[in-house]
C-alpha atoms as a PDB file:
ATOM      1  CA  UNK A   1       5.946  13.180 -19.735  1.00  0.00           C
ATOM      2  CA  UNK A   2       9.580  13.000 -17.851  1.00  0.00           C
ATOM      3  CA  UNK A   3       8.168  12.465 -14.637  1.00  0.00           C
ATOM      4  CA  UNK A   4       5.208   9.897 -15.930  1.00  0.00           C
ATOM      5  CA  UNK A   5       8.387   8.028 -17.390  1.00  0.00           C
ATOM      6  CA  UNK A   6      10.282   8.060 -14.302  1.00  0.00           C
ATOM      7  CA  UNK A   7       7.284   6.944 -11.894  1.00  0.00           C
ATOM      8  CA  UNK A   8       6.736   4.200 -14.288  1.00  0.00           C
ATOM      9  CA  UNK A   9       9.898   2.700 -14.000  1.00  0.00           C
ATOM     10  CA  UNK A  10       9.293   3.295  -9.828  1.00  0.00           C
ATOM     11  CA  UNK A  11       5.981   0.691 -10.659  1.00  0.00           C
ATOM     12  CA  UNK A  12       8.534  -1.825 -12.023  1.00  0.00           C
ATOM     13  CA  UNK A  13      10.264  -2.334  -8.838  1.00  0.00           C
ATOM     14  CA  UNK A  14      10.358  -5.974  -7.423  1.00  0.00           C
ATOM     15  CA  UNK A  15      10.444  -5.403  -3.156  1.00  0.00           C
ATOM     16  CA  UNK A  16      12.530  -8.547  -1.543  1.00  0.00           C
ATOM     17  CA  UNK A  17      13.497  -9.065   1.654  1.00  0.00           C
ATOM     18  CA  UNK A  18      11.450  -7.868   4.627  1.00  0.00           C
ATOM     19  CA  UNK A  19       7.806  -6.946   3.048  1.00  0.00           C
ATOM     20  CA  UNK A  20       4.625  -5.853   4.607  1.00  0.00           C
ATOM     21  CA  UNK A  21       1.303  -6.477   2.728  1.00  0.00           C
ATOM     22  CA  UNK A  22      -2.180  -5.116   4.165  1.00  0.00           C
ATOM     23  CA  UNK A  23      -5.328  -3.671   2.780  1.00  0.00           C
ATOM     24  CA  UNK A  24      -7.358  -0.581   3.285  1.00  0.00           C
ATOM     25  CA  UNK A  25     -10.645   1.183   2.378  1.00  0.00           C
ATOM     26  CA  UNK A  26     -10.980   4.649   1.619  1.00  0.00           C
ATOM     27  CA  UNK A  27     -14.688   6.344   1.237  1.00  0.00           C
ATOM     28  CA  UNK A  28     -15.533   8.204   4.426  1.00  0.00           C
ATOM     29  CA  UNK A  29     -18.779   6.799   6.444  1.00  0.00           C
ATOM     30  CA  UNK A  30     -22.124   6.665   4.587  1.00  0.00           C
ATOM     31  CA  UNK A  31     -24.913   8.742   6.709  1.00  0.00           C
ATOM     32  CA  UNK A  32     -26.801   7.132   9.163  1.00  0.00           C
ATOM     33  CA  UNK A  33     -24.666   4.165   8.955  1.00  0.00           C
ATOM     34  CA  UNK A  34     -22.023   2.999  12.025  1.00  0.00           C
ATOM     35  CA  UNK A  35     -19.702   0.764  12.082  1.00  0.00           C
ATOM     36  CA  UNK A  36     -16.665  -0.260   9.566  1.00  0.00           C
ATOM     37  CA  UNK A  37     -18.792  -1.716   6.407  1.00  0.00           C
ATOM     38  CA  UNK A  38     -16.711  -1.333   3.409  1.00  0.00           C
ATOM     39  CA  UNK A  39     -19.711  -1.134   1.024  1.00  0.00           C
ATOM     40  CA  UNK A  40     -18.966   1.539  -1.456  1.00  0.00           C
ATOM     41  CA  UNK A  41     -15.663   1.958  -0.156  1.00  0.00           C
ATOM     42  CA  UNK A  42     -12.553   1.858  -2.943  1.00  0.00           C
ATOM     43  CA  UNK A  43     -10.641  -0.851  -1.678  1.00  0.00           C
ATOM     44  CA  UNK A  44      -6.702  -0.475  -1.860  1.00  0.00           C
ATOM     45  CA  UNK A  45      -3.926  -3.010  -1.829  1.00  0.00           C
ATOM     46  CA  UNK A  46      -0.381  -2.072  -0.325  1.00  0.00           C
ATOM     47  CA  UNK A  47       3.006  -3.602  -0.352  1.00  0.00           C
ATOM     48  CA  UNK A  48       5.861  -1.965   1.173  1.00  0.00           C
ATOM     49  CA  UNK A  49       9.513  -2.645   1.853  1.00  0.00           C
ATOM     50  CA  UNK A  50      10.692  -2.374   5.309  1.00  0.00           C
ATOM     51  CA  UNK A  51      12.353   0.951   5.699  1.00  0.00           C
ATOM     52  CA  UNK A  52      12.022   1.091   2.445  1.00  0.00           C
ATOM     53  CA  UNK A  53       9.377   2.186  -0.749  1.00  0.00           C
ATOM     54  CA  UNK A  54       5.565   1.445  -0.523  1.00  0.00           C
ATOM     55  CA  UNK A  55       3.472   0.218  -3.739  1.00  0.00           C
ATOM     56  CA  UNK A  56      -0.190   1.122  -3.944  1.00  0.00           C
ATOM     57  CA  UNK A  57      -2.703  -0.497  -6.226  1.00  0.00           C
ATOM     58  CA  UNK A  58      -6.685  -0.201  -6.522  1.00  0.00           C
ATOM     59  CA  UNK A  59      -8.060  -3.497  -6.538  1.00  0.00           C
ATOM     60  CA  UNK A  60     -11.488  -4.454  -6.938  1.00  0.00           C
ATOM     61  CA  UNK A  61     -12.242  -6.857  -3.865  1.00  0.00           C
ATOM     62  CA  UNK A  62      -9.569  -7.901  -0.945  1.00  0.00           C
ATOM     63  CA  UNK A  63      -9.931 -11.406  -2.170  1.00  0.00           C
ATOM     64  CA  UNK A  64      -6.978 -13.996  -2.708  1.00  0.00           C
ATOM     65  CA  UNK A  65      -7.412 -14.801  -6.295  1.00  0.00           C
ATOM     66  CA  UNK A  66      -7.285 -10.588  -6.456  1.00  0.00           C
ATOM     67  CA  UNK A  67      -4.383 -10.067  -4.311  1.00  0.00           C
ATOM     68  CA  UNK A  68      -1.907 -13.039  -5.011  1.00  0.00           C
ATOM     69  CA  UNK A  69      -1.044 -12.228  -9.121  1.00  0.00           C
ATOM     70  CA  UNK A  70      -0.295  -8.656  -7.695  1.00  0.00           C
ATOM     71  CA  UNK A  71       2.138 -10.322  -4.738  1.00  0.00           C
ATOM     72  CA  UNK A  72       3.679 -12.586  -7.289  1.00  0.00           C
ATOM     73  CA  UNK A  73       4.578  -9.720  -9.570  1.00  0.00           C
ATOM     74  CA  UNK A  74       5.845  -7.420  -7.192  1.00  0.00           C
ATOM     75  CA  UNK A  75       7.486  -9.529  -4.831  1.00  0.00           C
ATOM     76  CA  UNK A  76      10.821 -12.377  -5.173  1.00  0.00           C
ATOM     77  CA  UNK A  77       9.994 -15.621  -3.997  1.00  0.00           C
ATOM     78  CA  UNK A  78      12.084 -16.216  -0.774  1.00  0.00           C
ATOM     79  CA  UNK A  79      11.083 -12.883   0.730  1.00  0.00           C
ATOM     80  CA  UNK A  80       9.874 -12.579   4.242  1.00  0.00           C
ATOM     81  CA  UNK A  81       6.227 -11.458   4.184  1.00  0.00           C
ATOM     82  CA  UNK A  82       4.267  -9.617   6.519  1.00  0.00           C
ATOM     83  CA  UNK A  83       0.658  -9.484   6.909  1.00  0.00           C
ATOM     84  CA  UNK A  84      -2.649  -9.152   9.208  1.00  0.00           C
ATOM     85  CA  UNK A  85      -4.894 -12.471   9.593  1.00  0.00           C
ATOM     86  CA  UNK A  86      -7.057 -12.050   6.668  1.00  0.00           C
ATOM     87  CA  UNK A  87      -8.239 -15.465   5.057  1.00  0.00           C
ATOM     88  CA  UNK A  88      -7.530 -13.981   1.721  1.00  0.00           C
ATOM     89  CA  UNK A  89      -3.207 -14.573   2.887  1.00  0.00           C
ATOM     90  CA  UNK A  90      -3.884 -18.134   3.235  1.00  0.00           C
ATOM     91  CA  UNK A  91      -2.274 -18.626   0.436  1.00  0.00           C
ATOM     92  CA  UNK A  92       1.099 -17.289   1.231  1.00  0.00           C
ATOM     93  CA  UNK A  93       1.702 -20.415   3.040  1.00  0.00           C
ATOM     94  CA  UNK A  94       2.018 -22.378   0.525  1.00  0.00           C
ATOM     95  CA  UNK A  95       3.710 -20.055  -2.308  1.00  0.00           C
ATOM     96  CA  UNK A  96       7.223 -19.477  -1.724  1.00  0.00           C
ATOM     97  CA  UNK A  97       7.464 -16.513   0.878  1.00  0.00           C
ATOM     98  CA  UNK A  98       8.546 -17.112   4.401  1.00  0.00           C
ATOM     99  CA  UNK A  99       4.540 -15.663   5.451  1.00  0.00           C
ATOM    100  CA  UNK A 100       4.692 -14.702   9.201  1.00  0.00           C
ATOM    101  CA  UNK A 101       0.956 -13.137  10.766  1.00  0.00           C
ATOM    102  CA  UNK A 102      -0.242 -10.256  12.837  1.00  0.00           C
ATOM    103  CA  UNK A 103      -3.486 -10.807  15.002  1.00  0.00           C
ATOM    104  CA  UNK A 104      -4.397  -7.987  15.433  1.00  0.00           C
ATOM    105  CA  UNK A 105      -6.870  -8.898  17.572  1.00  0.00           C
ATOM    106  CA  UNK A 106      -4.018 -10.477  20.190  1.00  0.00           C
ATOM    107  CA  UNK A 107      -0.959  -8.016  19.474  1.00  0.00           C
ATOM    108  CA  UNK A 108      -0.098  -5.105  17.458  1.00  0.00           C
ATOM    109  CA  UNK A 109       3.803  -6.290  17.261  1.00  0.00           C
ATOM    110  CA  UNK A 110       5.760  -8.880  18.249  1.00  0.00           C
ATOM    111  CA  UNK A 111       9.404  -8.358  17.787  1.00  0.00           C
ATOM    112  CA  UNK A 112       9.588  -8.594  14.537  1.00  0.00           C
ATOM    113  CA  UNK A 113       6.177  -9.312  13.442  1.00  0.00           C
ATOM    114  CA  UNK A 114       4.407  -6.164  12.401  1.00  0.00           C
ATOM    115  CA  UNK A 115       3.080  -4.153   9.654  1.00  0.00           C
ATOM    116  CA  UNK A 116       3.629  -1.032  11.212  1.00  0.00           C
ATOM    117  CA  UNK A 117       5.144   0.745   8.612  1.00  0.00           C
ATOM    118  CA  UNK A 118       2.296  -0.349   6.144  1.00  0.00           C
ATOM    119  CA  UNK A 119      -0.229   0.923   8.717  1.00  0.00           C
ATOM    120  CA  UNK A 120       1.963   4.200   9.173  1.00  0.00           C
ATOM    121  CA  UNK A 121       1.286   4.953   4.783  1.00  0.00           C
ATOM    122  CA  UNK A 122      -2.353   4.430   5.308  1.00  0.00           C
ATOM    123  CA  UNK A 123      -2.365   6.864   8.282  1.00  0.00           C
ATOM    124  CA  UNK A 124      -1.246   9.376   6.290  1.00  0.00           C
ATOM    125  CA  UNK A 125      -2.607   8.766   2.973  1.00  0.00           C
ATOM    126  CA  UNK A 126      -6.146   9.449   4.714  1.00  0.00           C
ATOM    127  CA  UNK A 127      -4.708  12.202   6.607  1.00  0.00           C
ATOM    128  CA  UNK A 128      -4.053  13.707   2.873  1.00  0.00           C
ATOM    129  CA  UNK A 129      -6.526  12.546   1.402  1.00  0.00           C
ATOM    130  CA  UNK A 130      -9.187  13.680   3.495  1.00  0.00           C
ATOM    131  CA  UNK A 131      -8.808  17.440   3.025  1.00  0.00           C
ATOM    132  CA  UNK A 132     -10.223  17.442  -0.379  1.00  0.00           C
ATOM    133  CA  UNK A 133     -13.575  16.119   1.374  1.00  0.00           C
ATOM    134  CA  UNK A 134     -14.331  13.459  -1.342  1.00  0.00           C
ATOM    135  CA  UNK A 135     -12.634  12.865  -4.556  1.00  0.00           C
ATOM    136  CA  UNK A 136     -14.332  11.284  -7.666  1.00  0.00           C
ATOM    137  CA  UNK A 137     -13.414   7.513  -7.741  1.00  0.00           C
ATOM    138  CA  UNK A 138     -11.800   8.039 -11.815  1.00  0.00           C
ATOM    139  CA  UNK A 139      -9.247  10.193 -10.223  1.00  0.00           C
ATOM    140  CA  UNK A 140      -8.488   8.283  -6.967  1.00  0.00           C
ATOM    141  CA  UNK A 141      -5.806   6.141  -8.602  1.00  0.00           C
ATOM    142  CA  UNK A 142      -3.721   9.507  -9.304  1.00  0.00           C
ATOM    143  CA  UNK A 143      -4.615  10.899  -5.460  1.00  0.00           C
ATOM    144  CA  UNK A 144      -2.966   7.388  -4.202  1.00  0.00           C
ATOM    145  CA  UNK A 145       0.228   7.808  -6.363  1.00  0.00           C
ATOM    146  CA  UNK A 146       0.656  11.120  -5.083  1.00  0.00           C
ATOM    147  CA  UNK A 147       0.342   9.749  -1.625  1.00  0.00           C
ATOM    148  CA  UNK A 148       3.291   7.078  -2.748  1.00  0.00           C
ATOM    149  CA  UNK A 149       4.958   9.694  -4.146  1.00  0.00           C
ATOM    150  CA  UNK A 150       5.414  11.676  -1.001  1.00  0.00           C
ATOM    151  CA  UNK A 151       5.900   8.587   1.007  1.00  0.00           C
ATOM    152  CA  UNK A 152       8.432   7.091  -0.684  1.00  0.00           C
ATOM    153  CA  UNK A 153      10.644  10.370  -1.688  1.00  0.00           C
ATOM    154  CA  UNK A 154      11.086  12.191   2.055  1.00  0.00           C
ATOM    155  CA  UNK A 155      10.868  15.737   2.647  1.00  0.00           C
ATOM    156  CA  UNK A 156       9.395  18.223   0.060  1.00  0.00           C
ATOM    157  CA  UNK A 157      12.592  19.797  -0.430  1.00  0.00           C
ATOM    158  CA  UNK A 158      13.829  16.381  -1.195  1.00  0.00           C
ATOM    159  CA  UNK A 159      11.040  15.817  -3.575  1.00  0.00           C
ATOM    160  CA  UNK A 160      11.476  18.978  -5.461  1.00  0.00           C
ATOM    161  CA  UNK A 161      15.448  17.926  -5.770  1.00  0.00           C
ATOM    162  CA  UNK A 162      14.429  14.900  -7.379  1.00  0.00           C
ATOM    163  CA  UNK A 163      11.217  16.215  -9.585  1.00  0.00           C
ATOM    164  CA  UNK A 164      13.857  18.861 -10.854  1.00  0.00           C
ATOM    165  CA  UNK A 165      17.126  15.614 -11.456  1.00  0.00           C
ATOM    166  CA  UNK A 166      14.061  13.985 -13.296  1.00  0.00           C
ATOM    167  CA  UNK A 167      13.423  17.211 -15.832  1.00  0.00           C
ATOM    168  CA  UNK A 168      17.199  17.649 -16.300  1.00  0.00           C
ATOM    169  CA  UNK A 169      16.216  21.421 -14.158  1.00  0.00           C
END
């Protein structure tokens, strides 16, 4: 209960400033299927702070009318955004963030255009999350905030120091 309460209050956090966005799909690769197809796939959402906190979310498509309520929640208007050059950012332009892109196709970085550190969480999320060779898509959601968890609190012995602050151990 003490450390649903405190994670909570983590999900409350407004990121401003210098803020990656990007999407990912998790589901390994269907049999006798190639390529990248994200059919069947669980489709994630990220937002994270430059050297700072990431914020996960399922989502149900990577669509702009999906994507943009959860940006204007989590995000202050002024910010500096981030992102790759999917259509479903178009919108960014026009919304109050300072939206700078990433073709990836061109460039991985350029100076200070990158979502590197975005890309870095989904590295190791499926590094994680891959071990337990499938998980049931109910209990993805709590696999991903584990993921956040360790991503956004450092070492383990700096995670145990603050999962034993947050039950008063």
């Amino acid at each position: 209960m003490v450390i649903s309460h405190h994670l909570a209050l983590a999900v409350d956090e407004v990121f401003e400033g210098f803020v990656e966005l990007d999407e990912s799909y998790f589901g390994g690769r269907r049999k006798g299927r190639r390529g990248r197809g994200a059919a069947g796939k669980v489709v994630v959402f990220g937002i994270l702070k430059r050297n700072g906190r990431v914020y996960t979310v399922v989502v149900d498509n990577a669509k702009s009318d999906t994507l943009m309520p959860v940006i204007k929640k989590k995000i202050m208007p002024d910010s500096i955004v981030y992102t790759d050059s999917l259509s479903s950012y178009d919108k960014l332009d026009v919304s109050g963030f300072t939206h700078h892109r990433i073709n990836h196709s061109k460039e991985f970085t350029d100076r200070q255009n990158y979502i590197n550190g975005i890309e870095n969480f989904w590295n190791q999320a499926k590094r994680v999350l891959r071990k337990y060779n499938g998980i049931n898509r109910k209990s993805f959601p709590l696999f991903l905030k584990e993921c956040e968890f360790r991503f956004n609190f450092g070492t383990p012995s700096q995670q145990l120091k603050i999962l034993r602050d947050w039950c008063g151990i």
